[in-house]
Protein backbone atom coordinates (compact mmCIF):
# COMPACT_ATOMS: atom_id res chain seq x y z
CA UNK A 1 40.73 41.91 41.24
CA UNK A 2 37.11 43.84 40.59
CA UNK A 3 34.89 41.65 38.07
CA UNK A 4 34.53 42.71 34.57
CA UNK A 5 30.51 43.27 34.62
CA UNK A 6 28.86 43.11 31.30
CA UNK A 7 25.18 43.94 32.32
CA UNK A 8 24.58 47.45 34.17
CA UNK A 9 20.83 48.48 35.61
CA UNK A 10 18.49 49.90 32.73
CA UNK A 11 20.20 47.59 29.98
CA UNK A 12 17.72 45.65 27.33
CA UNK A 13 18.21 42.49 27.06
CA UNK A 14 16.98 39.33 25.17
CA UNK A 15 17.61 35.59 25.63
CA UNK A 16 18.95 33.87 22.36
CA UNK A 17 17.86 30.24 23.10
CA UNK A 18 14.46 31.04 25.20
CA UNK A 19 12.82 34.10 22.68
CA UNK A 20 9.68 33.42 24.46
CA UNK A 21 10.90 35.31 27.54
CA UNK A 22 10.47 38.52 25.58
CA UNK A 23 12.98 41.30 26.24
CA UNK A 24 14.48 41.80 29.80
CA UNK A 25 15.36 45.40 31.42
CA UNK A 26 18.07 44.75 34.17
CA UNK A 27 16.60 45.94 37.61
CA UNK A 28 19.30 44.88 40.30
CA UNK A 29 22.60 44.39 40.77
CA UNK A 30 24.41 42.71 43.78
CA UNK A 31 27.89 43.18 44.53
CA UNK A 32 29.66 40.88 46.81
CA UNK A 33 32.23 42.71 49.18
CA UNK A 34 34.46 39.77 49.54
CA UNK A 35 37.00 38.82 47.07
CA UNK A 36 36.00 35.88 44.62
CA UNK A 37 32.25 36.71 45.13
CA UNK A 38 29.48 36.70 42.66
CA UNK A 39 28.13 39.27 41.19
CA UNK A 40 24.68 38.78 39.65
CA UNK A 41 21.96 40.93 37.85
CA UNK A 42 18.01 40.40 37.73
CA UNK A 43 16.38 40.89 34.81
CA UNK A 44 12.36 41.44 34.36
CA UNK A 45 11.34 40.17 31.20
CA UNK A 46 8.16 40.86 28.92
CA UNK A 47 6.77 37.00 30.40
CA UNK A 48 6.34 38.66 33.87
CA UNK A 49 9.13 36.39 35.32
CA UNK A 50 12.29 37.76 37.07
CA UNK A 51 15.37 35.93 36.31
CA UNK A 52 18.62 36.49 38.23
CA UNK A 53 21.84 35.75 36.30
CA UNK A 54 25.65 35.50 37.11
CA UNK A 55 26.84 39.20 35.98
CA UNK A 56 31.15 38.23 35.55
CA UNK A 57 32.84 37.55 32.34
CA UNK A 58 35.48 36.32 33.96
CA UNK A 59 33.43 33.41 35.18
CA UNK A 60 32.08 30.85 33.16
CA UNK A 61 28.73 30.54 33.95
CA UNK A 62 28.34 34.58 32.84
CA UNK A 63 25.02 35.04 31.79
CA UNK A 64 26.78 36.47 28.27
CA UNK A 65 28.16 32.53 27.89
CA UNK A 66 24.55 31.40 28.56
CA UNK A 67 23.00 33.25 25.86
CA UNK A 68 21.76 36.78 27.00
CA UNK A 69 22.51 39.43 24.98
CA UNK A 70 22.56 43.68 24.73
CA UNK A 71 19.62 44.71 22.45
């Protein structure tokens, strides 16, 4: 079953609980070729810092569930 990704590269994005990030532009995504693997995304944001994040919905540690959000 292919995961149902909810960030794609160029998105803006913005952390609800840690503001002081700033906002994010996605710059990567990884695929994983085998069934059941992660798929994550890394975001730049304003702060300088690049912050990789689980990219599924259908798993629970999504980056969505954690707080990151579409601007």
């Amino acid at each position: 079953m292919a995961p149902r990704l909810y960030l794609r590269v160029g998105d803006t994005v913005e952390h609800l609980r840690y503001t002081f990030w700033g906002k994010g532009e996605v710059v990567e995504e990884k695929h994983s070729c085998l069934s059941g693997g992660f798929c994550l995304v890394r975001v730049l944001f304003d702060d300088g810092v690049e912050r990789s994040f689980i990219n599924d919905l259908d798993h629970q540690h999504c980056c969505y569930y954690f707080g990151v959000r579409l601007l």
